[in-house]
PDB file of N, CA and C in Angstrom:
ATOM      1  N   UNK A   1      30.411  47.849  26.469  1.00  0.00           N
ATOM      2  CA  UNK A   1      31.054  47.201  25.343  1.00  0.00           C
ATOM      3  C   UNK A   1      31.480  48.280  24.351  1.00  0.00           C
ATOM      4  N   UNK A   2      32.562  48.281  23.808  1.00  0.00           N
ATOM      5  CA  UNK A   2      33.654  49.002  22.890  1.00  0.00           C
ATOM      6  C   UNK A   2      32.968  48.764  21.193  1.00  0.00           C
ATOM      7  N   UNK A   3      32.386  50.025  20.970  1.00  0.00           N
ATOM      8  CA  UNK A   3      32.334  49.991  19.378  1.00  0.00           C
ATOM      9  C   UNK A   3      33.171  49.382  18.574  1.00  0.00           C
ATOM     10  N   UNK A   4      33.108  48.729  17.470  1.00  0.00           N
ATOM     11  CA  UNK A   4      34.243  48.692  16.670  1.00  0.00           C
ATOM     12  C   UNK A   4      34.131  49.291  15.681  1.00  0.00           C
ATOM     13  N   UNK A   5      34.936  50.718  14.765  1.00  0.00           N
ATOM     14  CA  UNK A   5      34.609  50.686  13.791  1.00  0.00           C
ATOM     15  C   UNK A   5      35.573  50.274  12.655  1.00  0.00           C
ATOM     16  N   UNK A   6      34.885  50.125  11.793  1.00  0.00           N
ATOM     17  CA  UNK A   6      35.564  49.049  10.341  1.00  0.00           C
ATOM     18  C   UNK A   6      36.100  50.125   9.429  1.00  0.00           C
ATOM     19  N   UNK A   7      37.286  50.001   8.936  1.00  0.00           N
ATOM     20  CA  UNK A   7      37.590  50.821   8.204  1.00  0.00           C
ATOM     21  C   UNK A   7      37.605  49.703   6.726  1.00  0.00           C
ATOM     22  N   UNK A   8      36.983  50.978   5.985  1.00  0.00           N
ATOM     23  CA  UNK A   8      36.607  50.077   4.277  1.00  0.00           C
ATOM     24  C   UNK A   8      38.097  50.689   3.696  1.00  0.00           C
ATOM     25  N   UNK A   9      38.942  49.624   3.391  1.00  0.00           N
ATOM     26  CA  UNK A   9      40.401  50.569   2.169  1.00  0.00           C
ATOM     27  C   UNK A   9      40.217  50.977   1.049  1.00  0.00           C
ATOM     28  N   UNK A  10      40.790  51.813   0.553  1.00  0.00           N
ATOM     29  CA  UNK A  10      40.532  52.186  -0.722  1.00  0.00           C
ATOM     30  C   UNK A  10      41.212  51.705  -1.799  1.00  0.00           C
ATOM     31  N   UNK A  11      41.161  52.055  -3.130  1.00  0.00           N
ATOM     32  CA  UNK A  11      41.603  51.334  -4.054  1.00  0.00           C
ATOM     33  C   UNK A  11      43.146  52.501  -3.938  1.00  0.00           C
ATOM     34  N   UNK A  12      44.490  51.978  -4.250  1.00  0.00           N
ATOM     35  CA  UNK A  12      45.444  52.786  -4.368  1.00  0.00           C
ATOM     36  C   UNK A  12      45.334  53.322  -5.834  1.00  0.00           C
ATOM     37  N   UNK A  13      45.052  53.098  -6.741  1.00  0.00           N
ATOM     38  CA  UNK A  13      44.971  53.023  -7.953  1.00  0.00           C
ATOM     39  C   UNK A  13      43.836  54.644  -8.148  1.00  0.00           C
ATOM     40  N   UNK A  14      44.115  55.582  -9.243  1.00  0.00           N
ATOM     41  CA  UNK A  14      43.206  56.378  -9.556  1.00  0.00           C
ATOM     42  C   UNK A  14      42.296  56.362 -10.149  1.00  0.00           C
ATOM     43  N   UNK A  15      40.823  56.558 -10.365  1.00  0.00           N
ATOM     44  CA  UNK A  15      39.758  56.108 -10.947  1.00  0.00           C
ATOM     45  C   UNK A  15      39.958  56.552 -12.000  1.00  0.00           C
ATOM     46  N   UNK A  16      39.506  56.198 -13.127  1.00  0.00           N
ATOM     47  CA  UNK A  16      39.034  56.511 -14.307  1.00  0.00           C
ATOM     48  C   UNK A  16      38.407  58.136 -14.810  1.00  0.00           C
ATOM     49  N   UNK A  17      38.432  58.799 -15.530  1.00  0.00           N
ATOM     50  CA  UNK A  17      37.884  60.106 -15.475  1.00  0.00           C
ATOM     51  C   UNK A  17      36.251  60.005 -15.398  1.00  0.00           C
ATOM     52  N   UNK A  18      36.081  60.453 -14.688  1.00  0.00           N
ATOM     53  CA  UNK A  18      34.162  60.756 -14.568  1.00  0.00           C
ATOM     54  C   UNK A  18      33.889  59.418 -13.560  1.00  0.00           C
ATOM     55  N   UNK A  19      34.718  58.622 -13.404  1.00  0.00           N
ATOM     56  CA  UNK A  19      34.520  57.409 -12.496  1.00  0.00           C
ATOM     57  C   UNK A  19      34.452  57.720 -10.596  1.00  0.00           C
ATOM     58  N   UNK A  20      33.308  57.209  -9.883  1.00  0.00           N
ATOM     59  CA  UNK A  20      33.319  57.465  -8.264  1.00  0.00           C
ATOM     60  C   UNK A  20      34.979  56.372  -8.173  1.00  0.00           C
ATOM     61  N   UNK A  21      35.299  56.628  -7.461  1.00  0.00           N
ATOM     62  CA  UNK A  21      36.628  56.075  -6.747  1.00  0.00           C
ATOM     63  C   UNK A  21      35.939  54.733  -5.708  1.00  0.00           C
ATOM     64  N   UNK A  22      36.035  53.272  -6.096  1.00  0.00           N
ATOM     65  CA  UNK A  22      35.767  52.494  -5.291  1.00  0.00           C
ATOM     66  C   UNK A  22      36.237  52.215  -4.132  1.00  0.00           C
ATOM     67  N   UNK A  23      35.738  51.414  -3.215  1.00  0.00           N
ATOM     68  CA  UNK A  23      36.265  50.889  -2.137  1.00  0.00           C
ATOM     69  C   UNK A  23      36.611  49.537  -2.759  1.00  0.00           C
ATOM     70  N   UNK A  24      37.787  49.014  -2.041  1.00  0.00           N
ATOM     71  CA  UNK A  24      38.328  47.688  -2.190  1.00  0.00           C
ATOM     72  C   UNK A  24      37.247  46.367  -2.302  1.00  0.00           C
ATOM     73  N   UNK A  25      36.091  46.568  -1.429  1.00  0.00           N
ATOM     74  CA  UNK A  25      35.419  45.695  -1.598  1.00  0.00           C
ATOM     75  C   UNK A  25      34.156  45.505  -2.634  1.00  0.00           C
ATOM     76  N   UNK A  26      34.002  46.650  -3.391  1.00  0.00           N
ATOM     77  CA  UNK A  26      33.216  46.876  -4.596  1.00  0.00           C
ATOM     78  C   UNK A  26      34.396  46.310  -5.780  1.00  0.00           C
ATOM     79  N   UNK A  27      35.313  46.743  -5.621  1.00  0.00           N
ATOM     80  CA  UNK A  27      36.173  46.145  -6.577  1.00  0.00           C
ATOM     81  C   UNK A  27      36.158  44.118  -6.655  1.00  0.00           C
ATOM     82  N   UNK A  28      36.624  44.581  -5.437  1.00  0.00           N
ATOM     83  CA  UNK A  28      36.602  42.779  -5.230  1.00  0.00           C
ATOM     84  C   UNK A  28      34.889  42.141  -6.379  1.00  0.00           C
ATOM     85  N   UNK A  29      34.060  42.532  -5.445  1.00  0.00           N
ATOM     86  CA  UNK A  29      33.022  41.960  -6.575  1.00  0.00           C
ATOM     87  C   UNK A  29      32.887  42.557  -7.295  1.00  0.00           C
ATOM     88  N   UNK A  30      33.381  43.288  -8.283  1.00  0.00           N
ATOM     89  CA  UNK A  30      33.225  43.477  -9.821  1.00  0.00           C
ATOM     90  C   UNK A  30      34.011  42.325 -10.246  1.00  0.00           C
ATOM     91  N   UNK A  31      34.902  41.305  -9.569  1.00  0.00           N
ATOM     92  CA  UNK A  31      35.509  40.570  -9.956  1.00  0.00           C
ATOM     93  C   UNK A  31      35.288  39.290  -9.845  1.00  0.00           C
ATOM     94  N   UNK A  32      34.006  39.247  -8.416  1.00  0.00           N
ATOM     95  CA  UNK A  32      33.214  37.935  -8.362  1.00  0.00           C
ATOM     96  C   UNK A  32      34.039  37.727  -7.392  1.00  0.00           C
ATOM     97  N   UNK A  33      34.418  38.227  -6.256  1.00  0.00           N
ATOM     98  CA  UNK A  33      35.235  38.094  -5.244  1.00  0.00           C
ATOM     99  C   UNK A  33      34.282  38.240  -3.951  1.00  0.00           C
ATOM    100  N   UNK A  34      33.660  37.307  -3.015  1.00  0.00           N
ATOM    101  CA  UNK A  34      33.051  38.164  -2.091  1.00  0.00           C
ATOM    102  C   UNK A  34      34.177  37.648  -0.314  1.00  0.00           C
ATOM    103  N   UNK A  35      34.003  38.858  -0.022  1.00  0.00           N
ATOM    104  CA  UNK A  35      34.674  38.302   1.034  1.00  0.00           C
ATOM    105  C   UNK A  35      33.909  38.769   2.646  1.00  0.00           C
ATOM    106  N   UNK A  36      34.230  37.825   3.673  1.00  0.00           N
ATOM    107  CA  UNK A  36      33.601  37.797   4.631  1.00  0.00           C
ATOM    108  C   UNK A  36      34.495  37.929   5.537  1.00  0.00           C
ATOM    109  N   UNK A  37      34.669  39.293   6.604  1.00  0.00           N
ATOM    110  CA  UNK A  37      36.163  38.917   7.331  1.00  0.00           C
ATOM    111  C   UNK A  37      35.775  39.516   8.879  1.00  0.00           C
ATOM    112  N   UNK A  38      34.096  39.040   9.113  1.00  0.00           N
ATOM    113  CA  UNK A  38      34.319  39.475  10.664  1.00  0.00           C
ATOM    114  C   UNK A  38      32.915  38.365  10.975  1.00  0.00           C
ATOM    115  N   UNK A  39      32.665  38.188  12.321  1.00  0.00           N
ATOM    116  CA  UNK A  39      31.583  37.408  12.924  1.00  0.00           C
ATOM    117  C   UNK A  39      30.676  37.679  12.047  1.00  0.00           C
ATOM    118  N   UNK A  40      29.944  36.798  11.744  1.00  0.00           N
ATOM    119  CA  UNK A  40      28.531  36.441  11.463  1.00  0.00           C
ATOM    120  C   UNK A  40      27.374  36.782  12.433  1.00  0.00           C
ATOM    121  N   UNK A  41      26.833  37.286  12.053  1.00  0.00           N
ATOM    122  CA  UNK A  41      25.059  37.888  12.371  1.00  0.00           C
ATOM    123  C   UNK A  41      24.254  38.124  11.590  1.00  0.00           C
ATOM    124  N   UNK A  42      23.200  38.136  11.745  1.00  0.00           N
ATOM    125  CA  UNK A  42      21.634  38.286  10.454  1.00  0.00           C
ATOM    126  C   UNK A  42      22.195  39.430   9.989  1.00  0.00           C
ATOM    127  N   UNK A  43      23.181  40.655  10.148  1.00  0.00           N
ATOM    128  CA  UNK A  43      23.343  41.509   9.347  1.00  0.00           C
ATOM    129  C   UNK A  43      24.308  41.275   7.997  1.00  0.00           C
ATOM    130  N   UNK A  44      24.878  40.452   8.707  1.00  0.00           N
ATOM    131  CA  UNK A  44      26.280  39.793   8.007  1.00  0.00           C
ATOM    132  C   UNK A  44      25.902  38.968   7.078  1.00  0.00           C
ATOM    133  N   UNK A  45      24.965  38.424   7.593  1.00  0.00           N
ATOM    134  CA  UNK A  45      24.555  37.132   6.349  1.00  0.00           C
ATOM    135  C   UNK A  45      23.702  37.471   5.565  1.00  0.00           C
ATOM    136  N   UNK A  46      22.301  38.738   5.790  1.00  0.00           N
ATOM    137  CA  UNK A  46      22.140  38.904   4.760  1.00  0.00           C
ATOM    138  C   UNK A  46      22.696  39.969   3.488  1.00  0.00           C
ATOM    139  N   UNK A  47      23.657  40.486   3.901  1.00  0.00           N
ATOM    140  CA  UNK A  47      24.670  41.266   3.356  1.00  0.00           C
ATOM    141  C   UNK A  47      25.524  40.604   2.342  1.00  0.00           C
ATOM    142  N   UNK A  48      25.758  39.098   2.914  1.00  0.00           N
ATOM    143  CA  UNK A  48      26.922  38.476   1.977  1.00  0.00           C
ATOM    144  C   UNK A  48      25.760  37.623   0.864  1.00  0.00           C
ATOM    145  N   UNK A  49      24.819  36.973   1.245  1.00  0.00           N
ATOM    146  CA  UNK A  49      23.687  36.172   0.944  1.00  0.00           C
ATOM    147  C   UNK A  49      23.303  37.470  -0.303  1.00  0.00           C
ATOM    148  N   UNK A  50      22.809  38.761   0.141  1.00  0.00           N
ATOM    149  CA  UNK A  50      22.535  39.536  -1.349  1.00  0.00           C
ATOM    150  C   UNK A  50      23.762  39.844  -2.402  1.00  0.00           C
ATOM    151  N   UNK A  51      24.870  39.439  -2.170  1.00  0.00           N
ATOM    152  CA  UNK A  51      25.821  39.782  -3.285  1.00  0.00           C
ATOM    153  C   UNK A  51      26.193  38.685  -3.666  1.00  0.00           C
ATOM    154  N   UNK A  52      25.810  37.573  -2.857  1.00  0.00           N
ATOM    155  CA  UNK A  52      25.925  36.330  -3.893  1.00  0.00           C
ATOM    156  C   UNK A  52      24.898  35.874  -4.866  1.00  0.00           C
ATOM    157  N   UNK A  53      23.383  36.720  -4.459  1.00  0.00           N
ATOM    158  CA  UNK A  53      22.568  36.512  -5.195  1.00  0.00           C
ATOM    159  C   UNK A  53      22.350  37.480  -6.461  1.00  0.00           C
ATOM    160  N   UNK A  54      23.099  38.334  -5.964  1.00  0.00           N
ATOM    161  CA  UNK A  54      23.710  39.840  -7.021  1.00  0.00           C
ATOM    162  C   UNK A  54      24.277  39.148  -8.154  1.00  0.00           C
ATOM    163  N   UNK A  55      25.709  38.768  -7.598  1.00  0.00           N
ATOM    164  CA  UNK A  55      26.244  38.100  -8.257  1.00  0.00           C
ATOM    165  C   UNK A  55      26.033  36.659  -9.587  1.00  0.00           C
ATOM    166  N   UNK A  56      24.824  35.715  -9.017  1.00  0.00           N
ATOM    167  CA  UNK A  56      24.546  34.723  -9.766  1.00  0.00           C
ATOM    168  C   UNK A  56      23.714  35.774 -10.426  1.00  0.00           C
ATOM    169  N   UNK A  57      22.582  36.376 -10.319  1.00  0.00           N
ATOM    170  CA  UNK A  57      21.883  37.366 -11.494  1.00  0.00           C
ATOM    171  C   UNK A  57      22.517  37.759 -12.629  1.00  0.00           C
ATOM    172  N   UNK A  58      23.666  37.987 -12.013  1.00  0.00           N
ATOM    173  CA  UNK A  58      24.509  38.703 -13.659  1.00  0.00           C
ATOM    174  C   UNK A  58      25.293  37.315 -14.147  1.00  0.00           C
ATOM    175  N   UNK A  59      25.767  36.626 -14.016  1.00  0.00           N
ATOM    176  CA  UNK A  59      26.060  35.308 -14.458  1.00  0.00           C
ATOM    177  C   UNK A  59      25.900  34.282 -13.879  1.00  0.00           C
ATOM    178  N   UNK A  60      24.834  33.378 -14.551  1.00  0.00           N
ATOM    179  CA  UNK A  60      24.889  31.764 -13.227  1.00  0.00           C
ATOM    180  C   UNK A  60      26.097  31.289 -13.396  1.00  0.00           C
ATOM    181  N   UNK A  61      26.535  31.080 -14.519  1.00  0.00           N
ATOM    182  CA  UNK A  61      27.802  30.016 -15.044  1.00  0.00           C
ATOM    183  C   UNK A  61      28.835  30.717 -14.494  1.00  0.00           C
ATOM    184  N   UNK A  62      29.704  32.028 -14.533  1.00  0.00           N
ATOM    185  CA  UNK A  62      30.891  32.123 -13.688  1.00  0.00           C
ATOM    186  C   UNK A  62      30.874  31.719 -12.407  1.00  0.00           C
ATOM    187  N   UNK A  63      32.456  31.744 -11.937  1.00  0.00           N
ATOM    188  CA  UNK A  63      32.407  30.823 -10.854  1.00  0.00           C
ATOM    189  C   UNK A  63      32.456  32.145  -9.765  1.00  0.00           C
ATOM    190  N   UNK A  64      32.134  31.896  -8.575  1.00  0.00           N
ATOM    191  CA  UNK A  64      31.995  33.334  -7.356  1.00  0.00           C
ATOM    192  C   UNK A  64      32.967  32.423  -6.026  1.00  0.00           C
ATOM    193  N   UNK A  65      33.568  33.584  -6.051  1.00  0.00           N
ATOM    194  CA  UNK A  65      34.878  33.356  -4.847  1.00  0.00           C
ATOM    195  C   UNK A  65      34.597  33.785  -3.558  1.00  0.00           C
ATOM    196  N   UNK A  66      34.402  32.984  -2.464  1.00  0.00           N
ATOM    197  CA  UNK A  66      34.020  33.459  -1.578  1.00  0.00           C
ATOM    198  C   UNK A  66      34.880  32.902  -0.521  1.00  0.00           C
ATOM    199  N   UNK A  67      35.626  34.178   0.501  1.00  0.00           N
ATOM    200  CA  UNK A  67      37.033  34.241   1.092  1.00  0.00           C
ATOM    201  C   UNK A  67      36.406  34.206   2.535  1.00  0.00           C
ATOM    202  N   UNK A  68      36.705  33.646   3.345  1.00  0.00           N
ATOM    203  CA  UNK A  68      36.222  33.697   5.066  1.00  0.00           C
ATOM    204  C   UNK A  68      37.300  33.337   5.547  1.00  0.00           C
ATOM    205  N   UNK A  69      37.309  34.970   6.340  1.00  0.00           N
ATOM    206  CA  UNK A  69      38.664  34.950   7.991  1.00  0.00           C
ATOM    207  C   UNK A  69      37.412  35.711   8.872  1.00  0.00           C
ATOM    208  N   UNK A  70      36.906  34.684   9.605  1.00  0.00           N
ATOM    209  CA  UNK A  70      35.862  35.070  10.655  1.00  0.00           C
ATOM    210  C   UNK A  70      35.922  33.702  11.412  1.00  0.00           C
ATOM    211  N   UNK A  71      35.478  34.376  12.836  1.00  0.00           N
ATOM    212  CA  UNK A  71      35.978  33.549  14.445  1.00  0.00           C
ATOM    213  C   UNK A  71      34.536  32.841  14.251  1.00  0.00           C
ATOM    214  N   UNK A  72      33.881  32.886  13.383  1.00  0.00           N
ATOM    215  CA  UNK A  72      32.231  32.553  13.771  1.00  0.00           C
ATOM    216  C   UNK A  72      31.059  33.038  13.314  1.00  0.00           C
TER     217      UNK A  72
END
């Protein structure tokens, strides 16, 4: 069976001075964005499961966006 590896995109945009340069998907949740875009497995779920619980920690009341393009 054929590895897959995932490429994380980067932000096109230049960071801030003294700022690490994010990946697209750190950005996304700084915005309350979580997204899910490959099969599901106990790695997967508890991966998405801690940034939604990330997420309600820092605000219960905003609302959290959660995007799924996955076969399963």
């Amino acid at each position: 069976m054929t590895e897959i590896n995932h490429v994380i995109p980067q932000l096109a945009e230049a960071p801030s001075f003294g700022s690490p340069q994010a990946d697209i998907f750190n950005r996304l949740l700084q915005e309350r964005i979580v997204v899910l875009g490959t099969d599901v497995n106990d790695g997967i779920a508890n991966y998405i499961t801690a940034q939604l619980l990330y997420l309600e920690g820092q605000d219960a009341e905003k609302p959290i966006w959660l995007y799924i393009n996955s076969p399963g």
